[in-house]
Protein backbone atom coordinates (compact mmCIF):
# COMPACT_ATOMS: atom_id res chain seq x y z
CA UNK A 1 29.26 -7.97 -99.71
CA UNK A 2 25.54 -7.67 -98.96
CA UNK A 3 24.59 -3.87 -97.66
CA UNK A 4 21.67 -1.54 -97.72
CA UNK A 5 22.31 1.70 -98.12
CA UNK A 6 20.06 4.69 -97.22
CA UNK A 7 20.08 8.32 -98.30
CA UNK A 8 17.36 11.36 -98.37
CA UNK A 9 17.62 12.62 -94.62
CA UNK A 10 17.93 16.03 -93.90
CA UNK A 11 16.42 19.22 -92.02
CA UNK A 12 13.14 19.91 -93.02
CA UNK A 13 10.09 22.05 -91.38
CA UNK A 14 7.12 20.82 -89.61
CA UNK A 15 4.70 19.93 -91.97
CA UNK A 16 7.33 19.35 -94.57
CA UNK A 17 8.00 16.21 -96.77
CA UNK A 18 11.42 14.05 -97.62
CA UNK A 19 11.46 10.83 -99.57
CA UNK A 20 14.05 8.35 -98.45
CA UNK A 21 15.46 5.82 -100.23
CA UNK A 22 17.44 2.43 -99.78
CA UNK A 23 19.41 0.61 -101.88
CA UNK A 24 21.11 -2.74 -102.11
CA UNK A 25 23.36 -3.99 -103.15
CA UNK A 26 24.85 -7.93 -103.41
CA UNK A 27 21.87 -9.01 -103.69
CA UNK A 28 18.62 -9.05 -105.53
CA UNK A 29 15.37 -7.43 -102.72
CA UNK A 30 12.76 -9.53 -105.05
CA UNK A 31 13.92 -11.80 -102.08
CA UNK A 32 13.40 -10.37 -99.08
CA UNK A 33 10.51 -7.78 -97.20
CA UNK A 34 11.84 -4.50 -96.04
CA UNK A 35 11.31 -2.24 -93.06
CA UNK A 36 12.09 0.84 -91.77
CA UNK A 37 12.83 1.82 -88.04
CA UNK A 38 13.86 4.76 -86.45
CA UNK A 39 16.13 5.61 -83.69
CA UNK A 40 15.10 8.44 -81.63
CA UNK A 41 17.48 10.96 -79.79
CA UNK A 42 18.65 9.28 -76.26
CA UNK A 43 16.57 6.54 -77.30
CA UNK A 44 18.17 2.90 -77.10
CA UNK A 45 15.85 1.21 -78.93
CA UNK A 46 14.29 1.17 -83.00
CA UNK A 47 11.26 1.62 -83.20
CA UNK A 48 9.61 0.52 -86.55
CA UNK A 49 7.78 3.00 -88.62
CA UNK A 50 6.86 0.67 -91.86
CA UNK A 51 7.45 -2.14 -93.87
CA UNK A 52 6.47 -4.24 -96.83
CA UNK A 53 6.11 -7.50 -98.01
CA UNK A 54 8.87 -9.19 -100.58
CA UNK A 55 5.84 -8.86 -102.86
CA UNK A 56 4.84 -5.33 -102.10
CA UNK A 57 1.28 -6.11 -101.70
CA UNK A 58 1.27 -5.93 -98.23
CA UNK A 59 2.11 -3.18 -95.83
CA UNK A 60 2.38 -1.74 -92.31
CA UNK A 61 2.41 1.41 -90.45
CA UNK A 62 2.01 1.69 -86.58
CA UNK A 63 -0.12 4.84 -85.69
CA UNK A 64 2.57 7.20 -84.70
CA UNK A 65 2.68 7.64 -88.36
CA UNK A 66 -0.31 5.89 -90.57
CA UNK A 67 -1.70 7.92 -93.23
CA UNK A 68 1.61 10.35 -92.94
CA UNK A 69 4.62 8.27 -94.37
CA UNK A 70 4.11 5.83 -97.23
CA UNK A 71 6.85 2.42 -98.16
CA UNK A 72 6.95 1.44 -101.92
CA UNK A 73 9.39 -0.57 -103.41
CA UNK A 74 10.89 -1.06 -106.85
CA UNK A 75 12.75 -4.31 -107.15
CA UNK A 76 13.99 -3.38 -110.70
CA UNK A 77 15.89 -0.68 -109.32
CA UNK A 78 16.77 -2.79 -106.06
CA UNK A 79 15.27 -0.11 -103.98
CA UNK A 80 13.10 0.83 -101.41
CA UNK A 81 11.84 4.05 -100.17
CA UNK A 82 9.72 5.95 -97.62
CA UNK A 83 7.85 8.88 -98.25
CA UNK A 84 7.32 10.89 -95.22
CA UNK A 85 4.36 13.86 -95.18
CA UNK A 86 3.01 16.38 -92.40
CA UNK A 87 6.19 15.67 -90.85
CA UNK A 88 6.37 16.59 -87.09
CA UNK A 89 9.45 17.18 -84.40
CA UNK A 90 8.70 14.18 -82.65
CA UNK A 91 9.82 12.24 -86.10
CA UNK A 92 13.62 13.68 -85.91
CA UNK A 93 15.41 10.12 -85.06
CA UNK A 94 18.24 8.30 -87.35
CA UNK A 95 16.34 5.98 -89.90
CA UNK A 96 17.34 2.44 -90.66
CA UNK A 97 16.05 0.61 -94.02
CA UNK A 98 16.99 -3.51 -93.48
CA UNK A 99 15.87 -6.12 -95.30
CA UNK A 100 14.16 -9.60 -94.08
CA UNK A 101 13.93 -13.17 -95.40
CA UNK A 102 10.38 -14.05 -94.45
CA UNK A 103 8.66 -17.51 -95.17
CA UNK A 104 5.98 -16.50 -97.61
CA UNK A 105 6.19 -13.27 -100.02
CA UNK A 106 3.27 -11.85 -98.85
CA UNK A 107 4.64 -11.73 -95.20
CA UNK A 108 5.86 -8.63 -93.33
CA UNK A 109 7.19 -8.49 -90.22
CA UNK A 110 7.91 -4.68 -87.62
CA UNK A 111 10.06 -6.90 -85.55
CA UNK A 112 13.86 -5.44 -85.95
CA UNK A 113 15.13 -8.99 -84.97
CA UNK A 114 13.70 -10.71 -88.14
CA UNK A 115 16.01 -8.16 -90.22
CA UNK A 116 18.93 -9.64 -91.61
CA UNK A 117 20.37 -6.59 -93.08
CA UNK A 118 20.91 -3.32 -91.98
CA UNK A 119 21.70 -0.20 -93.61
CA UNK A 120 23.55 2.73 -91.32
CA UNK A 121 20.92 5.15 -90.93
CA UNK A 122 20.21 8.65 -91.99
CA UNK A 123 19.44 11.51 -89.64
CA UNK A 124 16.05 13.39 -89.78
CA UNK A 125 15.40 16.62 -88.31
CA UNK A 126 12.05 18.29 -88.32
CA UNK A 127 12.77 21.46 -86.34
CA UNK A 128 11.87 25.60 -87.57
C-alpha cells in the first residue's frame, strides 16, 4: 500500500520552531517531488506552503512563509521534512506532506491536484 505519513505537529509559541517530517512508505520518493499544504481552521481549501523537486535541487515557498519554513529531503531515509521558524498564529492549520510524479526531476509543482499521494495531516498550533 503506498502512504505518506506525517508526524512533528504540536503546540508551540509564537516565534517558536517544530520540524515535521514525512515518511513513505511502498514506495521509493527518489521518484516523485514533494509538497506541503496546509489546511487552515474553517478553511475548505490547502493552501501550499513548500515543495521540492524529486531531485531536491529545486524549491518553493509562497511569501506567507519564505525565509521562515525550510523543505529538505532525504531519499535514503524515504523522508521529507519541513522546518518551520518565527512561527506565527496565523500558521496553526492541519499540514499535509503528498508526493507528485512530475515529468522532469528538477520539476516542482504548489498545485495540490498534481499530488498523487497524500498523507493525513498533522495539527499545528501556534498560540501563548
Amino acid at each position: 500500500q503506498l502512504q505518506v505519513k506525517e508526524s512533528g505537529g504540536g503546540l508551540v509559541q509564537p516565534g517558536g520552531s517544530l520540524r515535521l517530517s514525512c515518511a513513505a512508505s511502498g514506495f521509493t520518493l527518489d521518484d516523485y517531488a514533494m509538497g506541503w499544504f496546509r489546511q487552515a481552521p474553517g478553511n475548505p481549501g490547502k493552501e501550499g506552503v513548500s515543495c521540492i523537486s524529486t531531485s531536491g535541487g529545486s524549491t518553493y515557498y509562497p511569501d506567507s512563509v519564505k525565509g521562515r519554513f525550510t523543505i529538505s529531503r532525504d531519499n535514503a531515509k524515504n523522508t521529507v521534512y519541513l522546518q518551520m521558524d518565527r512561527l506565527k498564529p496565523e500558521d496553526t492549520a492541519v499540514y499535509f506532506c503528498a508526493a507528485a510524479q512530475l515529468p522532469y526531476s528538477s520539476m516542482w509543482s504548489i498545485d495540490a491536484e498534481e499530488y498523487d499521494y497524500w498523507g493525513l495531516g498533522t495539527q499545528v498550533t501556534v498560540s501563548s
